[in-house]
N, C-alpha and C. Protein backbone atom coordinates (compact mmCIF):
# COMPACT_ATOMS: atom_id res chain seq x y z
N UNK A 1 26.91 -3.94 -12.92
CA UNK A 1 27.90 -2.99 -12.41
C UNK A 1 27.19 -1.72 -11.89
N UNK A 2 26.05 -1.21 -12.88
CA UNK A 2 25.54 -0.05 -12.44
C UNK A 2 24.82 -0.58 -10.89
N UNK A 3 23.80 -1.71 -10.59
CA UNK A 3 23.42 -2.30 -9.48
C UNK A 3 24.34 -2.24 -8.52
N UNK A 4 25.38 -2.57 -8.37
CA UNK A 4 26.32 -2.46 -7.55
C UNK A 4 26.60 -1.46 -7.09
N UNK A 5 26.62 -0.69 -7.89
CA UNK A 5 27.20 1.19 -7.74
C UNK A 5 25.87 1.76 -6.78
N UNK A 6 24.70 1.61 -7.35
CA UNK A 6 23.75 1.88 -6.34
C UNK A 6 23.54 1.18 -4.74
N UNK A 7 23.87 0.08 -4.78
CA UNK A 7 24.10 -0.78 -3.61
C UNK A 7 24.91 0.25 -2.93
N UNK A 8 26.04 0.90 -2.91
CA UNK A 8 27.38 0.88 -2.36
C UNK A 8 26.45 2.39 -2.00
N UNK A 9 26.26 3.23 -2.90
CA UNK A 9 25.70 4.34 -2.57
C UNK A 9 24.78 4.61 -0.93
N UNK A 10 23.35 3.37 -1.59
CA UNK A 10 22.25 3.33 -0.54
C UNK A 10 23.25 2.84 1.03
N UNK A 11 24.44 1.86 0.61
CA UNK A 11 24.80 1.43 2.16
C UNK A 11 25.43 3.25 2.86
N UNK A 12 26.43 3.61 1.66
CA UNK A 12 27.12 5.02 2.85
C UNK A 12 26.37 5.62 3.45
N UNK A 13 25.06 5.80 2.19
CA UNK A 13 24.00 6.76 3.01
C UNK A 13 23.27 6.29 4.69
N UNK A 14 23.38 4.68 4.31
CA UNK A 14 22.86 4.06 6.11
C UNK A 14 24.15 4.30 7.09
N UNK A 15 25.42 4.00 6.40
CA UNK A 15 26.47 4.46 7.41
C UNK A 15 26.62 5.84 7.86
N UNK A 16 26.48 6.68 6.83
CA UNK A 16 26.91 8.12 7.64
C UNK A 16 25.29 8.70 8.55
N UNK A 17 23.58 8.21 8.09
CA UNK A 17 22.68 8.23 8.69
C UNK A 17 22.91 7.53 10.42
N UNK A 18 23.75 6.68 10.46
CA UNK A 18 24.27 5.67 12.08
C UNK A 18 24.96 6.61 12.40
N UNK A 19 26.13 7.18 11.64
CA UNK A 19 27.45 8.01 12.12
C UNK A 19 26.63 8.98 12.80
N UNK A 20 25.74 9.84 12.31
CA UNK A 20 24.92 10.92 12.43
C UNK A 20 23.78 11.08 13.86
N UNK A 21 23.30 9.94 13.96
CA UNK A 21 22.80 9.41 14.78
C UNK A 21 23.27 9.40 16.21
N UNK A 22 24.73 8.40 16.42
CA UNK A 22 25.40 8.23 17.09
C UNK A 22 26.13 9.51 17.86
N UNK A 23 26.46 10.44 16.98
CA UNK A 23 26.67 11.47 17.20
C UNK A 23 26.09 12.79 17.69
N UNK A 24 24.72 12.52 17.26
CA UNK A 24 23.47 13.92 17.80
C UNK A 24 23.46 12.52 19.83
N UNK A 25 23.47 11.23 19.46
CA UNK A 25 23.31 10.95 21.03
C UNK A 25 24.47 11.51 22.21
N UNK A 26 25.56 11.21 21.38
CA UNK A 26 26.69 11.26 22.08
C UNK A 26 26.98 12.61 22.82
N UNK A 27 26.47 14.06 22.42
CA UNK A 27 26.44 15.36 21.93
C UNK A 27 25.34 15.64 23.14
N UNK A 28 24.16 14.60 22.94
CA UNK A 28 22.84 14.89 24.15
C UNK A 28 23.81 14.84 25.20
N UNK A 29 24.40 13.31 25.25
CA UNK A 29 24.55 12.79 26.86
C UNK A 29 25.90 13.73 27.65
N UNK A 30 26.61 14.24 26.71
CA UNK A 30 27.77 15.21 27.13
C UNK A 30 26.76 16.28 27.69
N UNK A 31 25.66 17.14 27.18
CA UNK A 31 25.16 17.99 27.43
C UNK A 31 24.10 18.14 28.23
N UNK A 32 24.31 17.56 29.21
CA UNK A 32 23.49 17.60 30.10
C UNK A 32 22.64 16.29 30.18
N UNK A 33 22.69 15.14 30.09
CA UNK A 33 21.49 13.95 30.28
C UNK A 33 20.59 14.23 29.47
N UNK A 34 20.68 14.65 28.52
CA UNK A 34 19.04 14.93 27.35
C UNK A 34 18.40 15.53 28.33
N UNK A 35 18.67 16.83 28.80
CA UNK A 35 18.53 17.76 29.41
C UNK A 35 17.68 18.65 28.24
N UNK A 36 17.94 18.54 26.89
CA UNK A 36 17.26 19.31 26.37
C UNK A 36 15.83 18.69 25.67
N UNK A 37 16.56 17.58 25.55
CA UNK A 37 14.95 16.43 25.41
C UNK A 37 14.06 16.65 26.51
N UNK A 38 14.38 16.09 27.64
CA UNK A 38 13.18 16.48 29.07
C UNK A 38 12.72 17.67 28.44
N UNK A 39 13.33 18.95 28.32
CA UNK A 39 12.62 20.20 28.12
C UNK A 39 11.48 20.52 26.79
N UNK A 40 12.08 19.88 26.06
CA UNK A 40 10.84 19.48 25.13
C UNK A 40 9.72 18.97 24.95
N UNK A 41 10.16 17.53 26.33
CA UNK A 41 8.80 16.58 26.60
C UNK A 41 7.65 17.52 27.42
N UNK A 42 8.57 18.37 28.40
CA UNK A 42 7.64 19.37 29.49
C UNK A 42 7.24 20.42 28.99
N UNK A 43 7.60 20.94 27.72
CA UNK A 43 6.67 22.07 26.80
C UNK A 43 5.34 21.02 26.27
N UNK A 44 5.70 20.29 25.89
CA UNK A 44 4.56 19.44 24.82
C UNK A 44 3.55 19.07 26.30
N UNK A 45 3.76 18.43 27.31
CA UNK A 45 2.66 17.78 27.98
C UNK A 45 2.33 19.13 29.08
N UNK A 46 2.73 19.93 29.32
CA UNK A 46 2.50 21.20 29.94
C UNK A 46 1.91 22.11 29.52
N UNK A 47 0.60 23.06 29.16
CA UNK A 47 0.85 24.10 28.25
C UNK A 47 0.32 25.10 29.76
């Protein structure tokens, strides 16, 4: 029973880690095309 209880735990934590996920993408692509990603890649390979 206690096994189980931990099972159920470790899965929400992978579901709301997807939810979370899904959501920082969804958030990029509204905001410009990872408009703020490019700008990150062109600090790092630019100095």
């Amino acid at each position: 029973m206690h096994k189980r209880g931990v099972e159920l735990t470790l899965q929400t934590i992978v579901i709301a880690a997807i939810l979370l996920v899904v959501a920082v993408v969804l958030i990029a692509i509204f905001t410009g095309k990872f408009s703020w990603f490019n700008v990150q890649i062109s600090e790092c390979s630019g100095d």
